[in-house]
C-alpha atoms as a PDB file:
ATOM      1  CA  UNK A   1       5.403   9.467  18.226  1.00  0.00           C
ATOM      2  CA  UNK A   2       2.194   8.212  17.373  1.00  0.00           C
ATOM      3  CA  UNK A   3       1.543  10.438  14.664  1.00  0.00           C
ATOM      4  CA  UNK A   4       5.141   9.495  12.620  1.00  0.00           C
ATOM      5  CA  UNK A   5       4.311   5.712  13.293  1.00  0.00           C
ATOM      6  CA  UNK A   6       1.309   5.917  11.336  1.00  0.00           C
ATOM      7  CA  UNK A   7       3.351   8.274   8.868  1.00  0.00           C
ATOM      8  CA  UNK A   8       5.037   5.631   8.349  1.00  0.00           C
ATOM      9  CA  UNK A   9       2.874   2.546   8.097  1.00  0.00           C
ATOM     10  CA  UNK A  10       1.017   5.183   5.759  1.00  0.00           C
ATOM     11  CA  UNK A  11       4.013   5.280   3.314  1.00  0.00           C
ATOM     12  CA  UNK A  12       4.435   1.555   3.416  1.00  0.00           C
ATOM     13  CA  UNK A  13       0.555   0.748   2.459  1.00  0.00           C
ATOM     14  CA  UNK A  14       1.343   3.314  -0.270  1.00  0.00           C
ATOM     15  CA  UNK A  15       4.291   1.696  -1.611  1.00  0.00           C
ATOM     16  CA  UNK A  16       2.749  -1.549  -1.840  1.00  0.00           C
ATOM     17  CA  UNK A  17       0.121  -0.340  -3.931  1.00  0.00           C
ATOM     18  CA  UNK A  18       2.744   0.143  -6.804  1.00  0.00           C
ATOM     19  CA  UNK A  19       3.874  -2.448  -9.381  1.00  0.00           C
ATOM     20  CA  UNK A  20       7.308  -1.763  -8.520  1.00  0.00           C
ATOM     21  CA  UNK A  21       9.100  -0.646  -5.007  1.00  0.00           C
ATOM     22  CA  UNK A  22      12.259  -0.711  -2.935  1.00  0.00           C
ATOM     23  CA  UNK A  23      12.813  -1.083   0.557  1.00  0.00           C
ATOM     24  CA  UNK A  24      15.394  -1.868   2.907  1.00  0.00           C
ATOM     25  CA  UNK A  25      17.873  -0.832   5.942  1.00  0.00           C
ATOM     26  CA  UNK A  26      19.914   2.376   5.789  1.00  0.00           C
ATOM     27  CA  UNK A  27      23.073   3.829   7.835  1.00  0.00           C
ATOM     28  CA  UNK A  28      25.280   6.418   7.587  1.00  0.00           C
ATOM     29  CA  UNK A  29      28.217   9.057   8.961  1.00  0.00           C
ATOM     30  CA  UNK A  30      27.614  12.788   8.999  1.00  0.00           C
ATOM     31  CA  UNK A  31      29.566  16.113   9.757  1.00  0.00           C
ATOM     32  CA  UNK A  32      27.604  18.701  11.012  1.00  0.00           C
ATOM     33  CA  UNK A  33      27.894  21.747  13.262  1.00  0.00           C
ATOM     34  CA  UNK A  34      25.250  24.789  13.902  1.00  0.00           C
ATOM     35  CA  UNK A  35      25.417  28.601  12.579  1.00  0.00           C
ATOM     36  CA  UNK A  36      24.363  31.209  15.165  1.00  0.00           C
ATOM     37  CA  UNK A  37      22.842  34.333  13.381  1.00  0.00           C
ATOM     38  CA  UNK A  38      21.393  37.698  15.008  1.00  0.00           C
ATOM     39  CA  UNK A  39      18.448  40.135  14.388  1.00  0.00           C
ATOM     40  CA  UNK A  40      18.018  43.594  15.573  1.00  0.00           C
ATOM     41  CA  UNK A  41      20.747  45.910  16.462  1.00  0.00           C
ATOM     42  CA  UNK A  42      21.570  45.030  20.315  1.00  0.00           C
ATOM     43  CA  UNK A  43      25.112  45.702  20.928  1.00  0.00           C
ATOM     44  CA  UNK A  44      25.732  42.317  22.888  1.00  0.00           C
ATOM     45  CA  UNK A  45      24.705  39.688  20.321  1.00  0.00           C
ATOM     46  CA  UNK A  46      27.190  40.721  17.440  1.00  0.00           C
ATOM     47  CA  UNK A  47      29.943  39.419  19.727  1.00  0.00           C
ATOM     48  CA  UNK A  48      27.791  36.663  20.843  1.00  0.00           C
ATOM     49  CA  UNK A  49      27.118  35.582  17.106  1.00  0.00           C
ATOM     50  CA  UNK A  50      30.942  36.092  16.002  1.00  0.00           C
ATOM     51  CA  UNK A  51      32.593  33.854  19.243  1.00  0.00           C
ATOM     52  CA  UNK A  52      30.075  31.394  18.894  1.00  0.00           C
ATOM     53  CA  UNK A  53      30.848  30.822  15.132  1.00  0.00           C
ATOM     54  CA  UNK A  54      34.605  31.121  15.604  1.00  0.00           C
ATOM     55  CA  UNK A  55      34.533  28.302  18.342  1.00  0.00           C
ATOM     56  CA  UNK A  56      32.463  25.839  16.401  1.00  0.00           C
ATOM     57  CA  UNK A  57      33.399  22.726  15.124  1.00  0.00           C
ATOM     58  CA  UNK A  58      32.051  19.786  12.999  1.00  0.00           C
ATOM     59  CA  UNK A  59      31.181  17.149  14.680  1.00  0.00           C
ATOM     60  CA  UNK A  60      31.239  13.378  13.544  1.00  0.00           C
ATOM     61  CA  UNK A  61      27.777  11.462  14.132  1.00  0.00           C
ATOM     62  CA  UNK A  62      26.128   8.491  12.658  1.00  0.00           C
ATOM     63  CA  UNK A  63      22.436   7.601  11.440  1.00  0.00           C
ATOM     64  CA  UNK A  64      20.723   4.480  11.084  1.00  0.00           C
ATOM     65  CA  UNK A  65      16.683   3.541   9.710  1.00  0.00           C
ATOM     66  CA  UNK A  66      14.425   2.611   6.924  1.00  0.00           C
ATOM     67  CA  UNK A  67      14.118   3.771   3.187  1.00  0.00           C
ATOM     68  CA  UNK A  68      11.406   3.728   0.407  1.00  0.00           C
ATOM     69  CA  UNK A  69      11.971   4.157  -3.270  1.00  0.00           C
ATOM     70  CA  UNK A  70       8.580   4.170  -5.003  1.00  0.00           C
ATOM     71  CA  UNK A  71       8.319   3.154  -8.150  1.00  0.00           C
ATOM     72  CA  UNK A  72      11.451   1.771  -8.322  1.00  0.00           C
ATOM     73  CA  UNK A  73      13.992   2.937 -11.253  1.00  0.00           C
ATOM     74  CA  UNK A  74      11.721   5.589 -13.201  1.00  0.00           C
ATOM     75  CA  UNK A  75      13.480   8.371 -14.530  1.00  0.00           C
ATOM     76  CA  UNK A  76      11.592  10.204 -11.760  1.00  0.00           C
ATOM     77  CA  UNK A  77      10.058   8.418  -8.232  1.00  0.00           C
ATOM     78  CA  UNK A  78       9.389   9.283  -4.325  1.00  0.00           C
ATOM     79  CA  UNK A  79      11.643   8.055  -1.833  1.00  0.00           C
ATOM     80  CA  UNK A  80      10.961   8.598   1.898  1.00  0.00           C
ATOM     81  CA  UNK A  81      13.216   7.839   4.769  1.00  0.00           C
ATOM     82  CA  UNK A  82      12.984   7.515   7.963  1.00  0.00           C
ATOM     83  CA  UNK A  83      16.237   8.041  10.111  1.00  0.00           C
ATOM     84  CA  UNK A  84      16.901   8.007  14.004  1.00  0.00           C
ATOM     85  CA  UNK A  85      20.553  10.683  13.866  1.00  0.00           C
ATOM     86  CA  UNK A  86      23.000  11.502  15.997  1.00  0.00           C
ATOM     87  CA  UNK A  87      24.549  15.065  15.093  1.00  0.00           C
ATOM     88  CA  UNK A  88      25.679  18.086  16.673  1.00  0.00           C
ATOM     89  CA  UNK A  89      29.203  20.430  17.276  1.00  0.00           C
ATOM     90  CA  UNK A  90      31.800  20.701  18.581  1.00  0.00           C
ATOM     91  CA  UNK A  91      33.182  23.966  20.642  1.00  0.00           C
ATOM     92  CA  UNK A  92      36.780  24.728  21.018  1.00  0.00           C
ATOM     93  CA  UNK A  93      37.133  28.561  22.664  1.00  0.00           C
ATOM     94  CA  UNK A  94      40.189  31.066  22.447  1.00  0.00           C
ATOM     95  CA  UNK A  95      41.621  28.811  25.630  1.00  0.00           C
ATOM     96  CA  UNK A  96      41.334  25.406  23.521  1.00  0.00           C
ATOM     97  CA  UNK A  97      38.803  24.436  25.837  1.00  0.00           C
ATOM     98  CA  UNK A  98      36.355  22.250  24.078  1.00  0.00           C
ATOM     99  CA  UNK A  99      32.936  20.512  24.640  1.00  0.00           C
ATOM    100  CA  UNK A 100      30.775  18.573  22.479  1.00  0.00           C
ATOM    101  CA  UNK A 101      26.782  18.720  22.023  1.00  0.00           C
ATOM    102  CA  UNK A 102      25.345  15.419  20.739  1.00  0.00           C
ATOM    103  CA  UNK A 103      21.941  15.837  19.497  1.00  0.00           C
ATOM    104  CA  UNK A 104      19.339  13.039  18.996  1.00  0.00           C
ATOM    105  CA  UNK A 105      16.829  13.735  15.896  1.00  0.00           C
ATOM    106  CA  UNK A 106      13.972  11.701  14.080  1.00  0.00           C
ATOM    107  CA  UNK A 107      14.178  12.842  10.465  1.00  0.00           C
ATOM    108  CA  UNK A 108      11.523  11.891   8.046  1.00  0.00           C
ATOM    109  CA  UNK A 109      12.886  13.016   4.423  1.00  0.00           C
ATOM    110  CA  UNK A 110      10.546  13.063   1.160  1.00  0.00           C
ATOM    111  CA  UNK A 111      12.866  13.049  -0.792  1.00  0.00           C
ATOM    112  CA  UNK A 112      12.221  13.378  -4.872  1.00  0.00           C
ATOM    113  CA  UNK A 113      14.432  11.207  -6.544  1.00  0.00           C
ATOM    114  CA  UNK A 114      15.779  11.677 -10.901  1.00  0.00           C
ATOM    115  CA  UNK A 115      18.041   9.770 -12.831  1.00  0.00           C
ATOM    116  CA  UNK A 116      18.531   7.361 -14.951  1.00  0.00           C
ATOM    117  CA  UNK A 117      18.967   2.858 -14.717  1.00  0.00           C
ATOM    118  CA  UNK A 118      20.461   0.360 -16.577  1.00  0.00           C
ATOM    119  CA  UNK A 119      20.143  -2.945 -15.664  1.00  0.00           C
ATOM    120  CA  UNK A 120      22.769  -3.428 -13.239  1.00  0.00           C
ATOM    121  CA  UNK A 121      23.024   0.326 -12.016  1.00  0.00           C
ATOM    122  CA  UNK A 122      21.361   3.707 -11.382  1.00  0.00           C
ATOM    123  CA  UNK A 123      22.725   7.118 -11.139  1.00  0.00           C
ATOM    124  CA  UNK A 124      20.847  10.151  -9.790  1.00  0.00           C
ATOM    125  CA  UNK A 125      19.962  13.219  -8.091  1.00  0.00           C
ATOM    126  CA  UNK A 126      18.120  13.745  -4.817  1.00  0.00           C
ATOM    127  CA  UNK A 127      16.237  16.540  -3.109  1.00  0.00           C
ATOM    128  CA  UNK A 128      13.194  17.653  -1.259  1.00  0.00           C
ATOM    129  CA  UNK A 129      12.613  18.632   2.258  1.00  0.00           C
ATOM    130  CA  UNK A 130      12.963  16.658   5.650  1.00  0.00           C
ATOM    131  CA  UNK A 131      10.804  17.180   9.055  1.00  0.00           C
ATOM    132  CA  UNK A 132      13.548  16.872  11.891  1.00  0.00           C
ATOM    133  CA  UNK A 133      11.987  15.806  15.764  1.00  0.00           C
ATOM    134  CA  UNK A 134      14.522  16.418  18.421  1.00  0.00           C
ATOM    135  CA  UNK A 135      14.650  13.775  20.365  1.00  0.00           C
ATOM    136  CA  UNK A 136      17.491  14.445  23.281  1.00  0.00           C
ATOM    137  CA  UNK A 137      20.399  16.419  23.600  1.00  0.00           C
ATOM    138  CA  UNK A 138      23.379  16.099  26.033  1.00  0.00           C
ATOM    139  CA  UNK A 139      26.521  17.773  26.190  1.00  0.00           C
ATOM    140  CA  UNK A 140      29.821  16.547  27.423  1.00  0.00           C
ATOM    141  CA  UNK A 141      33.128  18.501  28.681  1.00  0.00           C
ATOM    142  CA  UNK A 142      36.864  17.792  27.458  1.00  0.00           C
ATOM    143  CA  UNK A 143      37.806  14.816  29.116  1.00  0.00           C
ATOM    144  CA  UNK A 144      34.077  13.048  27.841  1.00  0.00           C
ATOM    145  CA  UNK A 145      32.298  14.033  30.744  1.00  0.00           C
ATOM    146  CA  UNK A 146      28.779  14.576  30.797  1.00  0.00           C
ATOM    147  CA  UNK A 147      26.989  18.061  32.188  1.00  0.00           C
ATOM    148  CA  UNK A 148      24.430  17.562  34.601  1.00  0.00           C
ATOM    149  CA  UNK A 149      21.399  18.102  33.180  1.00  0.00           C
ATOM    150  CA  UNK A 150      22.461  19.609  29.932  1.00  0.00           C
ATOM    151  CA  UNK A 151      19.790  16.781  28.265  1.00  0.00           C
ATOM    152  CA  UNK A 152      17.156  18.672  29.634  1.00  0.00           C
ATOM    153  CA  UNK A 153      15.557  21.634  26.882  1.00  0.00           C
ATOM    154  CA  UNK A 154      15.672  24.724  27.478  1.00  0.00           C
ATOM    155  CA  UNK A 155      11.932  25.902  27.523  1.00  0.00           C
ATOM    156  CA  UNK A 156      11.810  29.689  28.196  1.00  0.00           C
ATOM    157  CA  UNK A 157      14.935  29.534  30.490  1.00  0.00           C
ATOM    158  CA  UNK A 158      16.437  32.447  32.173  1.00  0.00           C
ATOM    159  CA  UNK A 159      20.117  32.862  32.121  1.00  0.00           C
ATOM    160  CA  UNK A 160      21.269  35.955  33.542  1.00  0.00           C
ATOM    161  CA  UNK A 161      18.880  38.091  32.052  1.00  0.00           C
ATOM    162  CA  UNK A 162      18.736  36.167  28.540  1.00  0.00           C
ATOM    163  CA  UNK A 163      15.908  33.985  27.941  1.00  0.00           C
ATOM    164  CA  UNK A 164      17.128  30.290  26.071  1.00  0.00           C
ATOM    165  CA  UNK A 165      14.446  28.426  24.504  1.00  0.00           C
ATOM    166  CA  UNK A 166      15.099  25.028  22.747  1.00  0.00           C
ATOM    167  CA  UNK A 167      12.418  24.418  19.347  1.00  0.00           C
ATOM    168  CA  UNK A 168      11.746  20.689  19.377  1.00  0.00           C
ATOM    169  CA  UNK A 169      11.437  21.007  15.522  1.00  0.00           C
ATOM    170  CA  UNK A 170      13.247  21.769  12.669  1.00  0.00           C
ATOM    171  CA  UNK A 171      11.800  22.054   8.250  1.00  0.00           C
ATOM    172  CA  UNK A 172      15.169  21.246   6.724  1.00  0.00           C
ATOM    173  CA  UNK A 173      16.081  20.829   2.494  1.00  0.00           C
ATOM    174  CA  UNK A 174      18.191  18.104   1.463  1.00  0.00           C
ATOM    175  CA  UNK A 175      20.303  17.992  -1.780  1.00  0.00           C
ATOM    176  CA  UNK A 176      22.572  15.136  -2.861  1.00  0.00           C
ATOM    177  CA  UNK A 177      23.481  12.298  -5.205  1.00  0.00           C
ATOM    178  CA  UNK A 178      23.426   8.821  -5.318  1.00  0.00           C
ATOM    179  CA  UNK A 179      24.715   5.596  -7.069  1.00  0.00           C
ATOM    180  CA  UNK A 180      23.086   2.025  -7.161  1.00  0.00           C
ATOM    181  CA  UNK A 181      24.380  -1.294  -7.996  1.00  0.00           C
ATOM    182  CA  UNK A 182      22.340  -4.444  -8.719  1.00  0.00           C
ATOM    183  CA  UNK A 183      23.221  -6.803  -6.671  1.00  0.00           C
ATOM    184  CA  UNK A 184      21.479 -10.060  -5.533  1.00  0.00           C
ATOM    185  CA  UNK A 185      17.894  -9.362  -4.809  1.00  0.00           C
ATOM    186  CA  UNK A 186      18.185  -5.835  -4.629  1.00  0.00           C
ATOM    187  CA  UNK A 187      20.648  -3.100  -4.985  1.00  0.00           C
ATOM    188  CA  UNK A 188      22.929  -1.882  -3.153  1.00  0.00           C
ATOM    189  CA  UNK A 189      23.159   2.530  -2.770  1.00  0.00           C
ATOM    190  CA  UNK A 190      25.628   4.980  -1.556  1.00  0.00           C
ATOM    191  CA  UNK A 191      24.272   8.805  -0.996  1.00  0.00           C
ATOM    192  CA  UNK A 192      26.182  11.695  -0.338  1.00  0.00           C
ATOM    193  CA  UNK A 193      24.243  14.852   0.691  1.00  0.00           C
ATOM    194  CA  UNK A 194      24.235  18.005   2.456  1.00  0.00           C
ATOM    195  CA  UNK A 195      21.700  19.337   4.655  1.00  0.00           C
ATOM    196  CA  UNK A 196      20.836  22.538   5.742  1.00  0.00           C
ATOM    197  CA  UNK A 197      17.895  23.571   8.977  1.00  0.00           C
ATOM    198  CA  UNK A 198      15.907  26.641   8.295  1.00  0.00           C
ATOM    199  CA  UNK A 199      13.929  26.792  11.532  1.00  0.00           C
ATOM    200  CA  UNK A 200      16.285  27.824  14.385  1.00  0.00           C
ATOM    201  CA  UNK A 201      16.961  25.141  17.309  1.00  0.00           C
ATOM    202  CA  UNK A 202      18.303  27.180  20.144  1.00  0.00           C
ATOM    203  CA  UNK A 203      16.912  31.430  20.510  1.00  0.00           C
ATOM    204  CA  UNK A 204      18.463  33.972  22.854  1.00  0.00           C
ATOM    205  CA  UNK A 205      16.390  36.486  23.854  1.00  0.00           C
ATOM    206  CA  UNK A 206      17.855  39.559  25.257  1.00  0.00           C
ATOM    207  CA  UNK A 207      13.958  40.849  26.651  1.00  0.00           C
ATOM    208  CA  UNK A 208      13.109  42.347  23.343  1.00  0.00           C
ATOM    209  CA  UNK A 209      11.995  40.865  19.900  1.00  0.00           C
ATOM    210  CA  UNK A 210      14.637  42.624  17.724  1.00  0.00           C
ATOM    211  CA  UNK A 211      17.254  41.101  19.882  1.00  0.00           C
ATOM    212  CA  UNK A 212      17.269  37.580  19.328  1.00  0.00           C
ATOM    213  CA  UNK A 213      19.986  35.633  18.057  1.00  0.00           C
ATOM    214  CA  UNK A 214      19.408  32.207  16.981  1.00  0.00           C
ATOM    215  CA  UNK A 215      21.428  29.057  15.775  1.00  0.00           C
ATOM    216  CA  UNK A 216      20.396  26.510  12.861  1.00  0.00           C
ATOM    217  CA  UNK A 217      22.361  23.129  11.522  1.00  0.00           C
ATOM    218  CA  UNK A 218      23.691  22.027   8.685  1.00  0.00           C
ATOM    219  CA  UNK A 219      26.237  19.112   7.728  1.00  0.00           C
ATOM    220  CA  UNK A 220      27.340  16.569   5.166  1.00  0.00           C
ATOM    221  CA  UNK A 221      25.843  12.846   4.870  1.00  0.00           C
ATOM    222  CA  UNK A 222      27.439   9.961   3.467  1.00  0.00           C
ATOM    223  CA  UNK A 223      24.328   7.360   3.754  1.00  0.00           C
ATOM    224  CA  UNK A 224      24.702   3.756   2.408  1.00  0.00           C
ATOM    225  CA  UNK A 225      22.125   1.207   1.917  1.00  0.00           C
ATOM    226  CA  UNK A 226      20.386  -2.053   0.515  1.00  0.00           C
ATOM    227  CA  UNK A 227      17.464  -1.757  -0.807  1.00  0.00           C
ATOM    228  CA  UNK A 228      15.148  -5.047  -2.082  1.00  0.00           C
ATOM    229  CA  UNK A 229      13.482  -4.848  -5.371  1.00  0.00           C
ATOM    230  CA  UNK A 230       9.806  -6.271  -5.057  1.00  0.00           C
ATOM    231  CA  UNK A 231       7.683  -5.912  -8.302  1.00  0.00           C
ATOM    232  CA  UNK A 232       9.579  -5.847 -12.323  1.00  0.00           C
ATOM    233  CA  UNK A 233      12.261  -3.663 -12.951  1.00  0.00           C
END
C-alpha cells in the first residue's frame, strides 16, 4: 500500500510540473462477471470450465477515486486513475440456485488519452493498461447471506484433491470513449469502457501442470467525473 501511495503522490508532482492539468473526483457503475478457461487434456475440467461458464452472471458493482489528465486537451495526453472497485459475478446453477462473489480491487489505469477540444467540449478515445490489487473478496448465498470465511484467499488450498489458489494481482487493458463538457471551473466527463484481465484470479489444480483451469474478468464501465482545469486551455 505503500508503494501505490507514493505511485500516486508521484503522478501528482508530475502533473504539476505541466502548464496545463486536470484533476478531480471520479465514480462509476460496472457489469462484470469472470471466464473460466482450461489447459491440458484432463477429462474433469472440460465439464468444470463449461458449468462454470453456463452458471455465470454479470454482476452490478460500483467504483469511486481520483483522476489525472495531463496536459489537459492536447490532441494526445496521459491520464492516470486511481479507483477503489467493487466487481464480481453472479452464479445461478441448473437448480436456480444463485450466489454472488463481490470482489474488492485497487486499480491504477495509465490510460493514453486522443481526441480532439473545442472550447466548451472534448471528444475522445481511451486505452492503455491498468494494474488491478485485490483487495477482499466475500461471497454471499441467495437470500444475501454471507459464507463464513469465503473473504479469506485461497493460498494453495486443498479441496478434495484440487488445489485453489487466489493471485492477488491482475495486468488488465482498457478500451473506451469519452465526452467532456466545459462547465464552471472545469469540465465535466462521462466514460464508457470495457475491460478485460489477462492474468488469471482463481487456478484449479488437478496435481499436474497441464491440468489447470483458471478464471479471468472482464466487464463494462460507465465512469463519470469532474475534472478542474488548472493552467490555460
Amino acid at each position: 500500500m505503500k508503494k501505490i501511495l507514493l505511485l500516486i503522490a508521484i503522478f501528482a508532482t508530475v502533473s504539476l510540473t505541466f502548464a496545463q492539468f486536470q484533476i478531480g473526483p471520479k465514480f462509476g457503475v460496472n457489469f462484470s462477471k469472470q471466464k473460466a478457461s482450461d489447459m491440458g487434456d484432463n477429462p474433469f475440467t472440460p465439464n468444470m470450465v463449461t458449468d462454470f461458464n453456463a452458471d455465470v452472471r454479470n454482476k452490478t458493482g460500483a467504483s469511486i477515486g481520483l483522476m489525472m489528465n495531463i496536459a489537459g486537451n492536447h490532441v494526445f495526453n496521459f491520464q492516470p486513475e486511481f479507483m477503489y472497485v467493487s466487481r464480481g459475478y453472479v452464479s445461478v446453477d441448473s437448480l436456480n440456485n444463485s450466489s454472488r462473489q463481490v470482489n474488492k480491487y485497487l486499480d491504477v489505469n495509465l490510460l493514453f488519452n486522443l481526441g480532439k477540444t473545442t472550447e466548451n467540449w472534448r471528444v475522445y478515445g481511451i486505452f492503455g493498461p491498468s494494474l488491478d490489487f485485490w483487495l477482499s473478496k466475500a461471497t454471499y448465498d441467495k437470500d444475501g447471506k454471507f459464507i463464513d470465511k469465503s473473504d479469506e484467499f485461497d493460498n494453495n488450498t486443498n479441496f478434495f484433491g484440487m488445489t485453489i489458489t487466489d493471485v492477488p494481482i491482475d495486468f488488465s487493458f482498457i478500451i473506451g470513449a469519452g465526452f467532456k463538457y466545459k462547465l464552471g471551473p472545469g469540465w465535466l466527463c462521462l466514460s464508457p469502457r470495457y475491460q478485460i484481465g489477462f492474468i488469471p484470479q482463481t487456478l484449479y489444480d488437478f496435481g499436474n501442470d497441464d491440468y489447470v483451469t483458471y478464471s479471468n474478468k472482464r466487464g463494462i464501465y460507465l465512469d463519470f467525473s469532474y475534472a478542474f482545469q488548472f493552467g490555460g486551455e
